[in-house]
Protein backbone atom coordinates (compact mmCIF):
# COMPACT_ATOMS: atom_id res chain seq x y z
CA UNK A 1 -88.19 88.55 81.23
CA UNK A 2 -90.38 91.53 80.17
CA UNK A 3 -87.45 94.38 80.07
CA UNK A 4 -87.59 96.80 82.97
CA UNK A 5 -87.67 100.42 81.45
CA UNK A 6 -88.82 102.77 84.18
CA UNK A 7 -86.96 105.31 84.75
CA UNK A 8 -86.49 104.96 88.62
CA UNK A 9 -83.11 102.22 88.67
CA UNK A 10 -84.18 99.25 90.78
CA UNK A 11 -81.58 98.37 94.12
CA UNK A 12 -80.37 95.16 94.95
CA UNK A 13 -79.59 95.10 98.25
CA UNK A 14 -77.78 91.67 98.84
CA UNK A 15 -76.31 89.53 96.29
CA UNK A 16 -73.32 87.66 96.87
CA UNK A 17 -71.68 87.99 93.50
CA UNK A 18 -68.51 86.17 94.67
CA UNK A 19 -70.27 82.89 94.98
CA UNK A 20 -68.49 79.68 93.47
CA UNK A 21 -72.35 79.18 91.02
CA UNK A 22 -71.11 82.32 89.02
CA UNK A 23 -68.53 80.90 86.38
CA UNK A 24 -68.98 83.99 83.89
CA UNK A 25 -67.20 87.06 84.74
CA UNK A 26 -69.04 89.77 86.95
CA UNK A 27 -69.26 92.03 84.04
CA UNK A 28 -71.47 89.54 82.34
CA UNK A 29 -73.85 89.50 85.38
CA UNK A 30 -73.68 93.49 85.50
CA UNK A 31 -74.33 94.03 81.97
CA UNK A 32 -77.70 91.84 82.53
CA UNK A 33 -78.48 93.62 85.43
CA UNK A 34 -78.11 96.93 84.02
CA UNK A 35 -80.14 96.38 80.39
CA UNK A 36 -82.76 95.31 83.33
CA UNK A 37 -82.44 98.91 84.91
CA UNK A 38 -81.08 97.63 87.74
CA UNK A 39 -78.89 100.62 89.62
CA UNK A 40 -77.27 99.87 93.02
CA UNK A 41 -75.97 96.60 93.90
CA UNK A 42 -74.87 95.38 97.29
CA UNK A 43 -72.47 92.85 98.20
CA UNK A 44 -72.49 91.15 101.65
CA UNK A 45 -69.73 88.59 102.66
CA UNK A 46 -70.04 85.90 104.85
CA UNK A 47 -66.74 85.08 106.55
CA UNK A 48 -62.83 86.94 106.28
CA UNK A 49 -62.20 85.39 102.94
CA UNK A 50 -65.78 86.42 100.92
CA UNK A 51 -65.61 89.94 102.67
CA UNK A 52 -62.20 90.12 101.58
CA UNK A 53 -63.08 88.88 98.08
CA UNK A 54 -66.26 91.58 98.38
CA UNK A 55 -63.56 94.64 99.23
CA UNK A 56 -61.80 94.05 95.94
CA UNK A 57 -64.85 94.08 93.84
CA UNK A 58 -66.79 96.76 94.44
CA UNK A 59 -63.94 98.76 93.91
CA UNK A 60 -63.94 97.63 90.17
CA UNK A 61 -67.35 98.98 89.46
CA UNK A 62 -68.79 101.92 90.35
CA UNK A 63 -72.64 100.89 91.55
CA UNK A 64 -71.18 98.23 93.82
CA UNK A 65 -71.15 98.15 97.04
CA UNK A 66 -69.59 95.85 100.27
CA UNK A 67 -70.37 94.85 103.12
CA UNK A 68 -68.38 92.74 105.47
CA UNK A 69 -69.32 89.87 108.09
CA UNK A 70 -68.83 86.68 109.67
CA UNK A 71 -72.17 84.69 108.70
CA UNK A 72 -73.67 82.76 111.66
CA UNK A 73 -72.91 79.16 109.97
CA UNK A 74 -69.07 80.39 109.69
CA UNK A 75 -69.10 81.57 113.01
CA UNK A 76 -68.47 77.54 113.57
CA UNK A 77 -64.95 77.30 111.21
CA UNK A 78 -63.64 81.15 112.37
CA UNK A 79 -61.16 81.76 115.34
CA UNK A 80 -62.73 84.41 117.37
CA UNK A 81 -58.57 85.95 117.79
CA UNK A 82 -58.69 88.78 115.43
CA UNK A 83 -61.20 88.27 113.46
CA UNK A 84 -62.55 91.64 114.69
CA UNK A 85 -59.56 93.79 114.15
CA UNK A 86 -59.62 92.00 110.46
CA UNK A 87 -63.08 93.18 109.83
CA UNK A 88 -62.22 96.91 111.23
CA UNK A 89 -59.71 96.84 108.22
CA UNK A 90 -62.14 95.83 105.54
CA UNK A 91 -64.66 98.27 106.81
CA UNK A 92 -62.14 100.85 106.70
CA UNK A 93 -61.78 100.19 102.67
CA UNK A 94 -64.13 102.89 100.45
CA UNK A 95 -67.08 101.42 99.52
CA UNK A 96 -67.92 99.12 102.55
CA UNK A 97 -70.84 100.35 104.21
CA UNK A 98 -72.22 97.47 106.41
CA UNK A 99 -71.10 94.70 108.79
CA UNK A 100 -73.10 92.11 107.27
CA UNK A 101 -74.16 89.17 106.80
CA UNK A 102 -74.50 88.62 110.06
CA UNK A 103 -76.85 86.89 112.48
CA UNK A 104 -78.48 83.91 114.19
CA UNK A 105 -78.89 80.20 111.90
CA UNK A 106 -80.22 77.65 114.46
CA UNK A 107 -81.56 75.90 111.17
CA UNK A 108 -78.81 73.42 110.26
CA UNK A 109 -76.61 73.34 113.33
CA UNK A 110 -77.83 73.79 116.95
CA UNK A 111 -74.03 72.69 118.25
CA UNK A 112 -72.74 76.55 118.72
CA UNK A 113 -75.18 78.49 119.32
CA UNK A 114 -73.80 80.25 122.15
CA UNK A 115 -70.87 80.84 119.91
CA UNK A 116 -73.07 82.67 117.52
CA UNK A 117 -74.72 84.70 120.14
CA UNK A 118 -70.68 86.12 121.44
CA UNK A 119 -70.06 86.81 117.38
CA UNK A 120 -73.32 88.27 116.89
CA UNK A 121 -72.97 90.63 119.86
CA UNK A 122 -69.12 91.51 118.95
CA UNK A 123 -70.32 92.14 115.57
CA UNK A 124 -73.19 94.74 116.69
CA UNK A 125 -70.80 96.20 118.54
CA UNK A 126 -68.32 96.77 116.03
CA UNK A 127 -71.07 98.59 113.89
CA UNK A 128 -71.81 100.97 116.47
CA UNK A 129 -68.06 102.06 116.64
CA UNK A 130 -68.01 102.12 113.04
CA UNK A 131 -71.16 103.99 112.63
CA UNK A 132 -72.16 101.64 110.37
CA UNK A 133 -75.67 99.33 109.66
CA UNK A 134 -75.76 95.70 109.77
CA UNK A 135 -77.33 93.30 107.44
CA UNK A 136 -79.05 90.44 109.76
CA UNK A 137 -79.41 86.83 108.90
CA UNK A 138 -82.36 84.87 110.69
CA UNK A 139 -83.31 81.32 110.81
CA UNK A 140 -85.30 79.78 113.30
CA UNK A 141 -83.45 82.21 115.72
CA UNK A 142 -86.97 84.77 116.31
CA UNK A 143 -86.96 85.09 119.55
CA UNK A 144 -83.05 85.20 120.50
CA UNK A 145 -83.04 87.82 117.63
CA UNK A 146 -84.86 89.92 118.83
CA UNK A 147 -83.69 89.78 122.38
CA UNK A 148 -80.33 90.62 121.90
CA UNK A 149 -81.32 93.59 119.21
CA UNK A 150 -83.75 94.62 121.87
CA UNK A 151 -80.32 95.08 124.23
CA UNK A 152 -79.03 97.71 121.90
CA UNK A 153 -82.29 99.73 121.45
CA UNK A 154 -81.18 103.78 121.79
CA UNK A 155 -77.89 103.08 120.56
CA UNK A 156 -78.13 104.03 117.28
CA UNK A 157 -77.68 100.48 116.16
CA UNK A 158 -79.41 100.38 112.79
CA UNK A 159 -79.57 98.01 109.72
CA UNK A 160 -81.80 95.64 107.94
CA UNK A 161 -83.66 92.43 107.95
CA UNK A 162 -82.19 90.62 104.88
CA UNK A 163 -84.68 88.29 103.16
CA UNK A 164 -87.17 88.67 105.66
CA UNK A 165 -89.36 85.32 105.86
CA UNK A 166 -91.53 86.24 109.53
CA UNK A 167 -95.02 85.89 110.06
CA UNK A 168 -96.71 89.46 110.65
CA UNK A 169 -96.29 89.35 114.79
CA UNK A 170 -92.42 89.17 114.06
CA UNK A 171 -92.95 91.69 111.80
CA UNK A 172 -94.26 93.94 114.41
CA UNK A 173 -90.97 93.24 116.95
CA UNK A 174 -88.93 93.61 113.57
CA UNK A 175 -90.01 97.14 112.82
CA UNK A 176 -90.02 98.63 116.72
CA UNK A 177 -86.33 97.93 116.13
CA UNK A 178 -85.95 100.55 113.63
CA UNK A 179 -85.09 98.52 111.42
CA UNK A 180 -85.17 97.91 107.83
CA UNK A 181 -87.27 95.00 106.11
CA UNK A 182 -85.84 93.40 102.82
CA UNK A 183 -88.25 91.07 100.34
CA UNK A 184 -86.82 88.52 98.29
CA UNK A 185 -88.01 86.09 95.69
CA UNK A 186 -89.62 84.06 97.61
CA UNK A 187 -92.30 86.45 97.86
CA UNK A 188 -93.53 85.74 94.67
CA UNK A 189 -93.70 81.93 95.07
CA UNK A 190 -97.48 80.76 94.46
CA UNK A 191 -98.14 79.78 97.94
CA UNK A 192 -95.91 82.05 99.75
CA UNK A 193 -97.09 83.60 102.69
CA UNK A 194 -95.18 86.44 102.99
CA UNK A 195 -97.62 88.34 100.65
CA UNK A 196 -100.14 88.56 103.98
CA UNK A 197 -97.68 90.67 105.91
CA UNK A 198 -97.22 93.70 103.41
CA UNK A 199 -99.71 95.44 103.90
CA UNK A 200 -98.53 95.69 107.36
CA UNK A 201 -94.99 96.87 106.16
CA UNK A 202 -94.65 100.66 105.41
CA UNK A 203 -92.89 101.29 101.78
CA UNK A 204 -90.80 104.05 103.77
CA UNK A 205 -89.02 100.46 105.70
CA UNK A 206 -88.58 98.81 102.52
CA UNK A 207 -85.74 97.53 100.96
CA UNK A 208 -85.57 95.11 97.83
CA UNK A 209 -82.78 91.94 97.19
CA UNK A 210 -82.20 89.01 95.17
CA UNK A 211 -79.67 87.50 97.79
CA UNK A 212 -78.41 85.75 94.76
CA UNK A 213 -77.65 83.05 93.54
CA UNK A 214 -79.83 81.68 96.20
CA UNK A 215 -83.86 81.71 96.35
CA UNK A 216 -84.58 82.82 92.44
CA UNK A 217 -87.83 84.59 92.06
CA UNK A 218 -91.17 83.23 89.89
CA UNK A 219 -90.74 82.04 86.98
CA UNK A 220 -86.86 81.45 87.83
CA UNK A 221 -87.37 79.07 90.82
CA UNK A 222 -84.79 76.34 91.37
CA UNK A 223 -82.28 78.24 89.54
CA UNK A 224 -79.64 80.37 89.61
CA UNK A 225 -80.54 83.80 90.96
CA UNK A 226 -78.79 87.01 89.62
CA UNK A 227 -79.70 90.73 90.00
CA UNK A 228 -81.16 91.38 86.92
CA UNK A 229 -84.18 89.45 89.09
CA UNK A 230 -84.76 91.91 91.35
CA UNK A 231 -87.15 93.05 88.82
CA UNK A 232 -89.53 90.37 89.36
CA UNK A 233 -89.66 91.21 92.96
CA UNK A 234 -90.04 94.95 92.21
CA UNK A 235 -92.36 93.98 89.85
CA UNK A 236 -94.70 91.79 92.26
CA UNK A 237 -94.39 94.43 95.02
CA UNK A 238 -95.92 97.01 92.97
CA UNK A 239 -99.07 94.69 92.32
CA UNK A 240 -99.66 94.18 95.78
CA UNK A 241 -98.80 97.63 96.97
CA UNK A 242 -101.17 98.86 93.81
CA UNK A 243 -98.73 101.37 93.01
CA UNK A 244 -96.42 101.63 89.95
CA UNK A 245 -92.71 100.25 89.97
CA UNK A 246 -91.33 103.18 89.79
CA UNK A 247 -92.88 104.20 93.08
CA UNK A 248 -91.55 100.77 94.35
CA UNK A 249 -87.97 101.59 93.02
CA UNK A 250 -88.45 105.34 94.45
CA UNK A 251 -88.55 104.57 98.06
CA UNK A 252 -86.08 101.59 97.85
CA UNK A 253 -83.93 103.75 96.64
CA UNK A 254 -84.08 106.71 99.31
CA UNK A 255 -84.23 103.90 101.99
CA UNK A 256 -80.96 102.71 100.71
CA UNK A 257 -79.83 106.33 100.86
CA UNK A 258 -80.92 106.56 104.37
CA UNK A 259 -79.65 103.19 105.69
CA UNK A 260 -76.33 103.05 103.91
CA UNK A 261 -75.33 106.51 102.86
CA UNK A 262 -75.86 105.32 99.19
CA UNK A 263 -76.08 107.94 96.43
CA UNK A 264 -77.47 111.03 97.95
CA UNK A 265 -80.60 112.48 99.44
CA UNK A 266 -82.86 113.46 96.25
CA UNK A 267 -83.79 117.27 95.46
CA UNK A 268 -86.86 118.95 96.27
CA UNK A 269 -89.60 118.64 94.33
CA UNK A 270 -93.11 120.59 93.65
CA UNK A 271 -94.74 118.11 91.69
CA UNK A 272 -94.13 114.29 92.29
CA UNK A 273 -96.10 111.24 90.58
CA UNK A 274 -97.39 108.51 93.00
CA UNK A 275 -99.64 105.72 91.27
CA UNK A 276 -100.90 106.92 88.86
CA UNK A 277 -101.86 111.20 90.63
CA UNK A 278 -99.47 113.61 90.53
CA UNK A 279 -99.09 115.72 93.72
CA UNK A 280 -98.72 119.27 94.24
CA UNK A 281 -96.32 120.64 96.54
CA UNK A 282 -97.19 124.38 97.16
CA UNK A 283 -95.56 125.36 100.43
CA UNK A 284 -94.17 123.99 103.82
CA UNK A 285 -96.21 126.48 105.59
CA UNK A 286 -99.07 125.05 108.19
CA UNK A 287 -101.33 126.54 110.70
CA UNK A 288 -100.25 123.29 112.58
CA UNK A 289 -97.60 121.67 113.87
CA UNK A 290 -98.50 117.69 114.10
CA UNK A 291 -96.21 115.61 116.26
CA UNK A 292 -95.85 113.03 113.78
CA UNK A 293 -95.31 115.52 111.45
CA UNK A 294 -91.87 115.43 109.23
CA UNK A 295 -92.13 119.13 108.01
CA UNK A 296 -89.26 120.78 109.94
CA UNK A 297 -86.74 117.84 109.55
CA UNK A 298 -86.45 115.55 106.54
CA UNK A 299 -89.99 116.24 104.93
CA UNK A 300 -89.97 113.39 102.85
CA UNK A 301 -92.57 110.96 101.43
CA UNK A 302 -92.61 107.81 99.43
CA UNK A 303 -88.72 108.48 98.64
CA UNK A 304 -89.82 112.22 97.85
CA UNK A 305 -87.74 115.67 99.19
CA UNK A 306 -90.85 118.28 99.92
CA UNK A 307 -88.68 120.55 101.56
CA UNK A 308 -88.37 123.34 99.30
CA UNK A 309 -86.37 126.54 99.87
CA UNK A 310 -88.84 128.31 97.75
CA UNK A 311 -92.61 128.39 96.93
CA UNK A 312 -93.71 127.75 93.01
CA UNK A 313 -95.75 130.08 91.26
CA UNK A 314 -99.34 128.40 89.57
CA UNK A 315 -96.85 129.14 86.03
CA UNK A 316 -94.05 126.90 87.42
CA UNK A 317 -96.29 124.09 88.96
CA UNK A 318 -98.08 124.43 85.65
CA UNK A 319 -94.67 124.08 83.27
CA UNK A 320 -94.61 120.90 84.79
CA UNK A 321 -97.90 119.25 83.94
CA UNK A 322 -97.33 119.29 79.90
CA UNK A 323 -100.27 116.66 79.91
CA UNK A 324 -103.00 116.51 82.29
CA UNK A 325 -104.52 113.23 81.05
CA UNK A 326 -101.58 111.25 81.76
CA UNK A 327 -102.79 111.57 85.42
CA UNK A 328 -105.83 110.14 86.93
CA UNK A 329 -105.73 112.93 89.99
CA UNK A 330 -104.02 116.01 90.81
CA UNK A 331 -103.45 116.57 94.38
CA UNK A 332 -102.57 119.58 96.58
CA UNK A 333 -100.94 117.82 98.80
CA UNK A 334 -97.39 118.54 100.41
CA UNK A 335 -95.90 118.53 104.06
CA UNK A 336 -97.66 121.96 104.26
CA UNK A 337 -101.26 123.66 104.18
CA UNK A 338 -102.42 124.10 100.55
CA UNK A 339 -104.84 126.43 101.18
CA UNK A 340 -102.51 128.77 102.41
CA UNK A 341 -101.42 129.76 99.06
CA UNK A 342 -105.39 130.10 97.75
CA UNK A 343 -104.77 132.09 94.60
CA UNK A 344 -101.86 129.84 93.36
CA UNK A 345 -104.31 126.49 94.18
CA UNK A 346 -107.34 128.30 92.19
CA UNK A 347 -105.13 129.51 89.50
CA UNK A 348 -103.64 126.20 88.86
CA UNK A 349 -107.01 123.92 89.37
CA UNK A 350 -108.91 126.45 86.96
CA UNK A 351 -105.85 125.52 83.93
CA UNK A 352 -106.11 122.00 84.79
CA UNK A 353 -110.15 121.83 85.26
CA UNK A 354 -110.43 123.22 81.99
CA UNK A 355 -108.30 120.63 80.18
CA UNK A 356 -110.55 118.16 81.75
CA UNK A 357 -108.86 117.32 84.78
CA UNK A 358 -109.79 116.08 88.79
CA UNK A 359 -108.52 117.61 91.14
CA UNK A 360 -108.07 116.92 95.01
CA UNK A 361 -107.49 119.02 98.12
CA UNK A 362 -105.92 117.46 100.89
CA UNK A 363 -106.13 119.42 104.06
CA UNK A 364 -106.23 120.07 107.23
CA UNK A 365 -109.59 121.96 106.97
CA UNK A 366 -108.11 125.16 108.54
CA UNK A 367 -108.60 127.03 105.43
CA UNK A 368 -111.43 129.60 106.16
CA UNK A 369 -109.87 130.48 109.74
CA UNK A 370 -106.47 131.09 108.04
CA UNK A 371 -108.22 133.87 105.18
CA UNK A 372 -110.61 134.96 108.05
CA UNK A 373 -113.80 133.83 105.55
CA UNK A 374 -115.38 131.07 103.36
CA UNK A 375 -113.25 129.80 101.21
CA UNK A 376 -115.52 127.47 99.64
CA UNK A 377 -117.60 129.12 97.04
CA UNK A 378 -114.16 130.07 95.75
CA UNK A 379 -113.73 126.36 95.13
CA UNK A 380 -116.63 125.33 93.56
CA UNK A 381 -116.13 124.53 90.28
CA UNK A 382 -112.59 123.86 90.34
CA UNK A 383 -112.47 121.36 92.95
CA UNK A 384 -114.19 117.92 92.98
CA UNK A 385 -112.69 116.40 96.07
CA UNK A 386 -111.81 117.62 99.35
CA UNK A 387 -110.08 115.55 101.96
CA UNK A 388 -110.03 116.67 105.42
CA UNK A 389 -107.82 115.35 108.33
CA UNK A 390 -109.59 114.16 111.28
CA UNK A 391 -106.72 113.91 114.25
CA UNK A 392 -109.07 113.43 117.05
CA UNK A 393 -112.31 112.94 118.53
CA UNK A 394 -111.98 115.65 121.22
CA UNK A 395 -110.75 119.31 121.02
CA UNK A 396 -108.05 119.06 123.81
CA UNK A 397 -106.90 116.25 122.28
CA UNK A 398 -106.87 117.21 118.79
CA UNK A 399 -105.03 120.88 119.48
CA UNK A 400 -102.48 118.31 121.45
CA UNK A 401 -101.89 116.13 118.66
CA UNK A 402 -101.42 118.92 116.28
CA UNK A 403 -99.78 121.89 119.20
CA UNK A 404 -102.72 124.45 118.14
CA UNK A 405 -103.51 127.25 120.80
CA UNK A 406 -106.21 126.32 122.83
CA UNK A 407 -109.71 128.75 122.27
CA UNK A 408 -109.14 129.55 118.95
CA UNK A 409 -111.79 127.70 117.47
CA UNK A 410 -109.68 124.75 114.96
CA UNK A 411 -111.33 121.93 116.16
CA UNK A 412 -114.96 123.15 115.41
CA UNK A 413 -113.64 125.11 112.22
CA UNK A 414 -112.02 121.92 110.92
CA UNK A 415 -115.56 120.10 111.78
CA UNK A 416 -117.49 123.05 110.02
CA UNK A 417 -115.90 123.69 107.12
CA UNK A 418 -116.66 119.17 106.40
CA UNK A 419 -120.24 120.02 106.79
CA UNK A 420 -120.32 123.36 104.66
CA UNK A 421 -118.26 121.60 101.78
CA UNK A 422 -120.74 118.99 101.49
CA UNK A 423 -123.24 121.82 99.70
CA UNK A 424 -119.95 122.86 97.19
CA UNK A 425 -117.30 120.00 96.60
CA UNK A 426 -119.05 116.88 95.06
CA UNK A 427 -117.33 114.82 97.04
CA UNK A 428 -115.70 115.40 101.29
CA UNK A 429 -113.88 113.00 102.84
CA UNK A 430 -112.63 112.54 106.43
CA UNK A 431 -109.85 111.10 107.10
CA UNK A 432 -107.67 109.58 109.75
CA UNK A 433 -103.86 107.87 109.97
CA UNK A 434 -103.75 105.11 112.04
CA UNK A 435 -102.16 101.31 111.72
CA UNK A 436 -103.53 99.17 109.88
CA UNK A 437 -105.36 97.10 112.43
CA UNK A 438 -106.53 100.02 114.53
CA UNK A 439 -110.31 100.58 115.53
CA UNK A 440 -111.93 103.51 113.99
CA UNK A 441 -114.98 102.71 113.82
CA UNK A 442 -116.04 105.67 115.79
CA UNK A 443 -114.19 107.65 113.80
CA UNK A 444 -115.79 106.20 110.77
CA UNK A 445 -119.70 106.99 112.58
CA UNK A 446 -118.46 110.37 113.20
CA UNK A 447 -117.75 111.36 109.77
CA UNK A 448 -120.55 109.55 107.90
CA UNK A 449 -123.62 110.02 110.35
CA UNK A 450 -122.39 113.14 112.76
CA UNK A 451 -120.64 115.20 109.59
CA UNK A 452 -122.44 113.46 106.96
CA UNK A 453 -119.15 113.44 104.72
CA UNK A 454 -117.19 109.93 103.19
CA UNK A 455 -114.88 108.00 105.51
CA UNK A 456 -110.75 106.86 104.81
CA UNK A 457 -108.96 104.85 107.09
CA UNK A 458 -105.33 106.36 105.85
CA UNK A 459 -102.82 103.19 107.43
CA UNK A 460 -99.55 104.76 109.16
CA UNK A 461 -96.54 105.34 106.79
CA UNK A 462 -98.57 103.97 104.09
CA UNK A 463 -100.21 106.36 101.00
């Protein structure tokens, strides 16, 4: 294996270290998995012994984590009298942070299902008095899955799809759960199909997993899986994605965050590295407030805190950027309007123009009716891209979307200030966020042959 420096750790999310095909001691299978730069590592059991097993050991080492669960093929051999109450004590242990594995399996053993179903619903509900996620198992069980999670929707019930194997429309039920959606090895088998549904699954619901020793990624198939593999998924993820590992690593580690209270939620930033830009992150003021907007409560992005408690000055963004050419881009882009803060944009584009550098505006196109005049001509020259949101088709629409005032001119600013930027920015783009598989072709005529600007299609949740 090619030795995985980056500096973002990557997460296991299910390994079942206990498992009878480990023979060495854990601290041989840790010490591999760290000189891979593998960080968090969690631990799921499958029945009261393994859970029990799992409470012991993560309290030996300090990136392990538990989880504890009655797997659907042990829901067979385990007596549904106080199993429960059992499980409430081994959830109660530091450290254990899911009910999990836990599930449906109608794969090997059709005999109990009902059985399964009564665990599976006990087991739910002992997460939601614990406050806790749950790590689901799923084998030829789709569409009783999804029922039964469907019975819990508004509940707060929350966890994760371990190893996810669907095609893309159980993908679709998957995520309107609210759930999480793991990728194994099996991802990178040659003809595996689960590459087709990633670019319907948003990094921000991503987790990553070995579920060792089982299912050992490419070139390991067939044999014993470990964590130090997670790599390989990580690895393969970030080639389909087209972004860098460490962006890969980035989000599964704030997703772990958010699902399991793992680690804690990362500090603000005003510069942050995606691919291979670096964005700029110049205020969380806006002369809108979107409805899908995340401003005023976690302001995240790609595993990313924006909120910041105080604006940079063009030095401070600038301290940051000791060399320009390691970038491709630089981007004004935050959970706020960059052109509110003109000066600080133009004095930090003019340092990084002259050292050779492209830079981007991403916007809102708001930017001459918030300075009350043309703010373009200011630009030229230190801008070669412009991107410009396009929320709607329709004004009363469009102020909806984004809760402007009515008659105060946005919609037909926004529209102007495309078609006067053609004549000063090289290069305008229109944009709009939709899924992946939405129509926008009128969209797309509106901004090429009504605005005469370039098109993007910008998929939800996704870059």
């Amino acid at each position: 294996m090619e030795k995985n420096t980056l500096n973002w750790p990557a997460t296991d999310t299910h390994a079942h270290l206990y498992w009878e095909d480990y023979v060495e001691p854990v601290e041989e299978i840790l010490a591999r998995a760290e000189a891979e730069n593998v960080g968090t590592i969690l631990v799921p059991g499958t029945n009261l012994e393994t859970s029990a097993r799992v409470a012991a050991l993560v309290g030996q080492y300090p990136n392990l984590y538990g989880a504890a669960g009655i797997h659907p093929s042990d829901v067979k051999e385990t007596d549904e009298t106080g199993y429960l109450e059992e499980l409430e004590r081994l959830l109660s242990q530091p450290k254990m942070v899911a009910v999990g594995e836990i599930g449906l399996d109608y794969y090997w053993d059709k005999s109990f299902t009902e059985k399964q179903k009564r665990f599976f619903h006990q087991q739910l509900q002992l997460a939601l008095r614990l406050k806790k996620p749950v790590i689901i198992h799923n084998r030829n069980s789709d569409d009783d899955l999804i029922q039964i999670l469907t019975e819990y929707a508004g509940t707060g019930l929350t966890g994760v799809f371990h190893c996810f194997s669907g095609d893309r429309p159980f993908l679709e039920k998957a995520l309107k759960t609210g759930f999480y959606i793991s990728i194994a090895g099996p991802v990178t088998f040659k003809n595996s199909k689960l590459k087709e549904i990633l670019p319907y699954l948003p990094l921000g619901r991503l987790l990553t997993e070995t579920d060792a020793p089982f299912l050992s990624p490419h070139p390991f198939r067939g044999k014993r899986n470990e964590p130090a593999y997670v790599t390989l998924v990580t690895r393969f993820l970030a080639g389909q994605y087209q972004v860098t590992e460490a962006d890969i690593n980035r989000n599964v580690t704030f997703n772990t965050w958010k699902l399991f209270g793992i680690g804690k939620k990362p500090e603000p930033v005003t510069t942050y590295p995606i691919g291979h830009n670096l964005y700029i992150n110049l205020t969380n003021r806006c002369s809108a407030d979107c409805v899908f907007c995340d401003r005023k409560d976690n302001a995240t992005i790609q595993g990313y805190n924006l909120k910041i408690d105080r604006e940079p000055t063009a030095d401070e963004i600038l301290s940051q950027i000791p060399d320009p050419s390691a970038y491709r881009e630089f981007v004004f882009c935050g959970y706020g309007e960059p052109t509110i803060r003109l000066e600080e944009l133009k004095k930090i584009a003019s340092v990084l123009k002259a050292k050779g550098a492209t830079i981007r505006v991403n916007t809102n196109g708001h930017g001459n009716l918030i300075h009350k005049r043309n703010i373009l001509p200011e630009l030229q020259g230190l801008v070669d891209k412009i991107s410009i949101s396009l929320n709607s088709l329709d004004e009363t629409e469009y102020n909806s979307v984004m809760r402007l005032p009515a008659g105060k001119g946005f919609y037909q600013g926004m529209i102007q200030f495309a078609r006067d930027a053609r004549s000063v920015i090289p290069e305008v783009t229109m944009s709009v966020v939709a899924p992946l598989d939405a129509d926008v072709s009128d969209y797309r005529r509106f901004a090429e042959e009504e605005t005469g600007v370039r098109f993007r299609h910008r998929p939800l949740d996704f870059l």
